[in-house]
Protein backbone atom coordinates (compact mmCIF):
# COMPACT_ATOMS: atom_id res chain seq x y z
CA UNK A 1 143.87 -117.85 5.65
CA UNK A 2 147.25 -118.90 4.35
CA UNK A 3 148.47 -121.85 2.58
CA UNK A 4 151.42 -123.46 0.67
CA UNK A 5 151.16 -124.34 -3.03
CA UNK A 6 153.03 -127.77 -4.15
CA UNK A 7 156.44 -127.68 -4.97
CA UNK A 8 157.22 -124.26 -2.87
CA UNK A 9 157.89 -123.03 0.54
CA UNK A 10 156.32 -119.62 0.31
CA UNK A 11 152.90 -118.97 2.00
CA UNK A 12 149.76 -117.49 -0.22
CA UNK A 13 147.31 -115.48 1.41
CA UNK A 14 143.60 -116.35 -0.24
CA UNK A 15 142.18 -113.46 -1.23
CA UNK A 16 138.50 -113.11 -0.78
CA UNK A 17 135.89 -113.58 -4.01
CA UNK A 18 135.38 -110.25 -5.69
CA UNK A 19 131.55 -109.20 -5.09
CA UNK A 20 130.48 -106.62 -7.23
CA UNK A 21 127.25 -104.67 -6.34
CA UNK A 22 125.50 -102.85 -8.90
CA UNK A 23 124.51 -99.90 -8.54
CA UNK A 24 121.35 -98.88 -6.86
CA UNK A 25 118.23 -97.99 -8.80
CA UNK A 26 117.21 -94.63 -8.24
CA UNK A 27 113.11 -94.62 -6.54
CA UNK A 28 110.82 -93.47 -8.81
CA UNK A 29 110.40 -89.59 -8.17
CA UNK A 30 107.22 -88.75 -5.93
CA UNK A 31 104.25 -86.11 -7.63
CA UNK A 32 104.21 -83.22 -5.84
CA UNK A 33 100.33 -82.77 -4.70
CA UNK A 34 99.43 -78.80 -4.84
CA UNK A 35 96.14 -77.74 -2.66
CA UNK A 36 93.85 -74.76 -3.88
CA UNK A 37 91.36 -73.40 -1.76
CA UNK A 38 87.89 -71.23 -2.83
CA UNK A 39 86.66 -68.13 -2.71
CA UNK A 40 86.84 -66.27 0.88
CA UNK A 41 88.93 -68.81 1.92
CA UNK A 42 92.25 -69.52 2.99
CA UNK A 43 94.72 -71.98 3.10
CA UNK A 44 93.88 -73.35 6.55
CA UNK A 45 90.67 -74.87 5.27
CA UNK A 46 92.56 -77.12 2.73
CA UNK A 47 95.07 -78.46 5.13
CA UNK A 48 93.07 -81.53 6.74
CA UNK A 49 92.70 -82.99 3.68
CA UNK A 50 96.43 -81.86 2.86
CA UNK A 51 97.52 -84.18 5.57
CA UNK A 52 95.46 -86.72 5.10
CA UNK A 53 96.96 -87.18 1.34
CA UNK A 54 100.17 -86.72 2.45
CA UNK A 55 99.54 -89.77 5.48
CA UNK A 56 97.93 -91.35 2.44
CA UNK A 57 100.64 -91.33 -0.32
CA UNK A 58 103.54 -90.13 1.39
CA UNK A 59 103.94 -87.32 -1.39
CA UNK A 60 105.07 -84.14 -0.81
CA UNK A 61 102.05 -81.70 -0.01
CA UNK A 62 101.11 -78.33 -0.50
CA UNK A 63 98.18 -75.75 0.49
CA UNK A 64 98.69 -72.49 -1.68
CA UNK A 65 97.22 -69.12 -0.36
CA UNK A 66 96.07 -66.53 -3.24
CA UNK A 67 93.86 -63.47 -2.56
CA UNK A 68 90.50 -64.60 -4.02
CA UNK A 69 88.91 -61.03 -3.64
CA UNK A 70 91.43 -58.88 -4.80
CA UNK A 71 92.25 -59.97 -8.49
CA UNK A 72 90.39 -61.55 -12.02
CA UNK A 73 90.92 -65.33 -11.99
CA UNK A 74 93.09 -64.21 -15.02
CA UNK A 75 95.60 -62.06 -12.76
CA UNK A 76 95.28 -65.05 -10.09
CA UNK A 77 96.20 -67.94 -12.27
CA UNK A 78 99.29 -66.13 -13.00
CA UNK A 79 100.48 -66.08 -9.41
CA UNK A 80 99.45 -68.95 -8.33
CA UNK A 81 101.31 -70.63 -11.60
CA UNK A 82 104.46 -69.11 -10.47
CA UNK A 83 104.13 -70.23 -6.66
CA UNK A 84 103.13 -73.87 -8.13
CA UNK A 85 106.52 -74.06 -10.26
CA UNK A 86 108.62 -73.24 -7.24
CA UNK A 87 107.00 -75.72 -4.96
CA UNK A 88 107.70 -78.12 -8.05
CA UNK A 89 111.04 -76.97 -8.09
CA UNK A 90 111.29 -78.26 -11.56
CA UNK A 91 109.71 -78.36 -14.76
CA UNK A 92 110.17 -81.92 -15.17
CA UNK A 93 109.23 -82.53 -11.68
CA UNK A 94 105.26 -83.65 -11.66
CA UNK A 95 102.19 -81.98 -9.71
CA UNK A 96 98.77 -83.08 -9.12
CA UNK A 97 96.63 -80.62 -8.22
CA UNK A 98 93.64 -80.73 -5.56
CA UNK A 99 90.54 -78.10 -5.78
CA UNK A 100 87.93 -76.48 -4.27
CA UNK A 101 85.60 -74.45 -6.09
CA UNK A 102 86.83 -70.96 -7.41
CA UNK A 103 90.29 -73.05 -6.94
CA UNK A 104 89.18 -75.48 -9.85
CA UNK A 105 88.58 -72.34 -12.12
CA UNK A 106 91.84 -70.54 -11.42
CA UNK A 107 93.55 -73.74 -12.02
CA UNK A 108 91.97 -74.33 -14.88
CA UNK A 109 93.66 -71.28 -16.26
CA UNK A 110 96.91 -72.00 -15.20
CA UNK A 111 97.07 -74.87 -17.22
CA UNK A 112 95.99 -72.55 -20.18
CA UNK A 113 99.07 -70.25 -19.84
CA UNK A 114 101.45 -70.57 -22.49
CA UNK A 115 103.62 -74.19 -21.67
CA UNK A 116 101.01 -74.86 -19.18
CA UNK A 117 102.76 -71.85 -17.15
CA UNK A 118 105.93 -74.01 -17.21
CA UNK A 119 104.28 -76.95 -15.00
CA UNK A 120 104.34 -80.79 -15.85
CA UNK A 121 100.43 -81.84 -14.48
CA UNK A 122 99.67 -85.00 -14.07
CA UNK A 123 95.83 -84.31 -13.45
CA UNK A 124 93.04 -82.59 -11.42
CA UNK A 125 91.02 -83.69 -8.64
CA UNK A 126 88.27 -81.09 -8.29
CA UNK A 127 85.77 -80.37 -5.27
CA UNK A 128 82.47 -78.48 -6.20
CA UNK A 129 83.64 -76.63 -8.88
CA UNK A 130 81.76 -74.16 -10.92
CA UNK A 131 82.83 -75.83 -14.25
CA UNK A 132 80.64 -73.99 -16.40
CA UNK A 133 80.36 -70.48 -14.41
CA UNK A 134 77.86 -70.17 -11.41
CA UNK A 135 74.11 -69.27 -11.56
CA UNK A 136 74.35 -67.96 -8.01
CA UNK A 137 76.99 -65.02 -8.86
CA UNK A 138 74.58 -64.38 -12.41
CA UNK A 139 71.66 -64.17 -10.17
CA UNK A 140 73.44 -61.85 -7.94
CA UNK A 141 75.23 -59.36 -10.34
CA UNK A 142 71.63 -58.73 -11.55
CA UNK A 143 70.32 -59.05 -8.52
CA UNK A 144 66.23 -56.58 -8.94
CA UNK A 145 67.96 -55.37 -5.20
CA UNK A 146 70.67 -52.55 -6.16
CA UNK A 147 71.99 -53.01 -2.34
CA UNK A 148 72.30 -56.89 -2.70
CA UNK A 149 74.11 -56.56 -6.05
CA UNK A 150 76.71 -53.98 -4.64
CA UNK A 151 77.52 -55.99 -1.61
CA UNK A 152 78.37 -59.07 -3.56
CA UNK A 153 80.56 -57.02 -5.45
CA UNK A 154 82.01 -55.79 -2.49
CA UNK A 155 81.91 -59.20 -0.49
CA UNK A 156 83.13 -61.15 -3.36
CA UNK A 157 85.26 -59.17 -5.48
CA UNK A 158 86.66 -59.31 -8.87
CA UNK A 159 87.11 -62.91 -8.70
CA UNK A 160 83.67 -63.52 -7.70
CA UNK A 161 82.02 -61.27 -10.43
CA UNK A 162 84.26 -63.30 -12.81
CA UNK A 163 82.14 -66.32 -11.94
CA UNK A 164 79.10 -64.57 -12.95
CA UNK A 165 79.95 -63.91 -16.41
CA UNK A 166 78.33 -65.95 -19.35
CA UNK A 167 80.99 -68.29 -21.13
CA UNK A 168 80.32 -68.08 -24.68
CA UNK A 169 80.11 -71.27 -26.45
CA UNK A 170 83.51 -71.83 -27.76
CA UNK A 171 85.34 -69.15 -25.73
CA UNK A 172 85.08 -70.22 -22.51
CA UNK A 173 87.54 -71.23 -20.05
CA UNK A 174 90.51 -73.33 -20.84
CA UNK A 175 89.95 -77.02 -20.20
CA UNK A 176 91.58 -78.55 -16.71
CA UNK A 177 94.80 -80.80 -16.92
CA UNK A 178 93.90 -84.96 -17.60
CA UNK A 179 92.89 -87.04 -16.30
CA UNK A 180 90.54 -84.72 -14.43
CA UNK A 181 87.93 -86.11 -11.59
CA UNK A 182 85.13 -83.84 -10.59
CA UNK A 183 83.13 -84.10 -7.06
CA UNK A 184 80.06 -82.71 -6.62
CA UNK A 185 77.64 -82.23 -3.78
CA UNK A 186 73.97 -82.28 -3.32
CA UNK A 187 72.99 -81.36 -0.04
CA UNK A 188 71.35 -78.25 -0.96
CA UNK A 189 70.15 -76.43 2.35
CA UNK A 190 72.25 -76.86 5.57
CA UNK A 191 71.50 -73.63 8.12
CA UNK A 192 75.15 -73.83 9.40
CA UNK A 193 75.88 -71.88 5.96
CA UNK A 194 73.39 -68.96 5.94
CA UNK A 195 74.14 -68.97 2.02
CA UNK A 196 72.08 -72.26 1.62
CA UNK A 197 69.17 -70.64 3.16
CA UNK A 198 69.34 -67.70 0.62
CA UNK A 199 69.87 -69.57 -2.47
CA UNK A 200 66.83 -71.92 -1.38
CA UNK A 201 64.56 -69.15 -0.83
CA UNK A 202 65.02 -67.51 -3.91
CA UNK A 203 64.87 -70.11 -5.99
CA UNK A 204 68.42 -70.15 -7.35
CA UNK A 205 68.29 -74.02 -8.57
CA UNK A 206 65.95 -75.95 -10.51
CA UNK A 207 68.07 -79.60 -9.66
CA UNK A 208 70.35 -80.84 -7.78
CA UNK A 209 73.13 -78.38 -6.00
CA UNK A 210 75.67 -78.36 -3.22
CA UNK A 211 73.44 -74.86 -2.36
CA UNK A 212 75.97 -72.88 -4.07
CA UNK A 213 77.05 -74.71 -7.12
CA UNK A 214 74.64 -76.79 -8.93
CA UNK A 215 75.53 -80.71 -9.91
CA UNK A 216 75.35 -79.63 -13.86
CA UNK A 217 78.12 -76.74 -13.25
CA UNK A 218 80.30 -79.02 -12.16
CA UNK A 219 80.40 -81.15 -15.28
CA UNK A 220 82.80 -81.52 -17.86
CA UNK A 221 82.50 -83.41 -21.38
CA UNK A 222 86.07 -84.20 -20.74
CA UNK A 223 85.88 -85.29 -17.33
CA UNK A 224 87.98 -88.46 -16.35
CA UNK A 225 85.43 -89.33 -13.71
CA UNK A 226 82.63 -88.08 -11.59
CA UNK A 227 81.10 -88.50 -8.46
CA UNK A 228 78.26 -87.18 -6.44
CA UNK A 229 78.33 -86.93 -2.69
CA UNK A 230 75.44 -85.78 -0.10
CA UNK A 231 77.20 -82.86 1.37
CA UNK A 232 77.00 -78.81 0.86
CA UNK A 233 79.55 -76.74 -0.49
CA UNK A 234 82.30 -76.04 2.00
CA UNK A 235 81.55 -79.65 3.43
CA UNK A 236 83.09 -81.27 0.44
CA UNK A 237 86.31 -80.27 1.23
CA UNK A 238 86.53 -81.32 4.83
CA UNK A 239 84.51 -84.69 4.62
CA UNK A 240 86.54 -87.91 5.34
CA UNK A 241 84.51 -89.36 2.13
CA UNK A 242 85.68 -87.27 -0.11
CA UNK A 243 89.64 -87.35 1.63
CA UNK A 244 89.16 -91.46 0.55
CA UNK A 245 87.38 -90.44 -2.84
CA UNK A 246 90.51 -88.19 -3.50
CA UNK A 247 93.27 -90.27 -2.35
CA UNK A 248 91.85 -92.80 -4.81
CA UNK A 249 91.85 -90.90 -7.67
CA UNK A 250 95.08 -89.49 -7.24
CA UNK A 251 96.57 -93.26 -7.13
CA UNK A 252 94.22 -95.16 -9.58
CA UNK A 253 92.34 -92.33 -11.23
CA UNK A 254 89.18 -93.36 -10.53
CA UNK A 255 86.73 -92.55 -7.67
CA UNK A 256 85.49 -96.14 -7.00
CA UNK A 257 87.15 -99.68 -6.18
């Protein structure tokens, strides 16, 4: 728009105000969420629950595949640390992890590697783990059978045996990232999962147990929170329950409202 100031003939042009915008905030980061399936598993059976935190959160998910037969949970950590850091793709970048079972363990020991295996955990969600070693695998190394022995050897490999082993007080395995929440289940015999039905015959529990891991070898002193749910062992980690009871601990670290 023009005009003419007083006292002269020449037309100004107005200039619009100045706005100044400041610049924008960078969004906070997102975790990256990591996924860890059992023994004898595969990646496959963690991926409902993958989507459903990913729906959940919007954070970037992952399922990781290791080969639970073929290597100690010592060898195992170690690649599944160095798959974790380039799904991170940063040190500085931060990863929840998400476990089931034998999962728990080798995670467990990734976090014991020297800098945490150069990862930057924010905590541990853990399904049905066998937090203090598992009764079933003792039971079946010594198994009075010779045949039954050898074929969980065979069945289960070195990862499996590893399970089996006594942890010594004081030199066991290294302690899970915090916060760290632990699910357990207690549905003990289910005769979809012939395993139920052999650990019930024999005996294998004295109290509550998912009929593969029992309710006390999933406990930690150092647990964040804990929760028990009425489901057997691989059910825990397909359950929409326990995709709510994760979710929520992921966000507010704590499995109830």
């Amino acid at each position: 728009m023009a005009s003419v100031l007083p006292g002269s003939s020449t037309a100004v042009t107005a200039k619009p105000p100045t706005v100044v915008v400041p610049p924008a905030t960078s969004r906070a980061k997102k975790p990256t969420v990591v996924l860890l399936h059992g023994l004898l598993r595969n990646s496959s059976h963690m991926e409902p629950l993958r989507r459903h935190i990913s729906e959940a959160t919007g954070w970037p998910t992952h399922t990781i595949d290791y080969p639970s037969k073929a290597y100690t949970i010592k060898d195992l950590a170690i690649q599944v640390a160095e798959e974790i850091r380039e799904l991170a793709g940063d040190e500085k970048n931060e990863v929840w992890a998400v476990t089931h079972s034998l999962g728990g363990i080798i995670l467990r020991h990734v976090y014991g590697l020297e800098n945490h295996g150069g990862i930057t955990f924010l905590g541990i969600c853990m399904l049905a783990p066998p937090n203090s070693g598992s009764c079933v695998a003792r039971r079946m190394r010594s198994f009075p059978l010779p045949p039954v022995s050898f074929v969980f050897s065979k069945l289960y490999g070195k990862a499996g045996m590893d399970l089996g082993c006594e942890l010594e007080e004081g030199k066991g395995w290294p302690l899970p990232p915090q916060p760290c929440g632990v699910i357990a289940g207690t549905r003990s015999l289910d005769l979809r999962h012939p395993v139920t039905l052999f650990t019930n015959t024999f005996r294998f529990f004295s109290g509550p147990n998912d009929g593969t891991v029992s309710v006390e070898e999933t406990k930690l002193p150092q647990m964040t929170d804990f929760i028990e749910v009425h489901l057997q062992h691989s059910q825990v980690m397909w359950a929409p329950l326990v995709f709510k009871l994760v979710v929520r601990f992921l966000k507010t670290q704590r499995f109830r409202e």
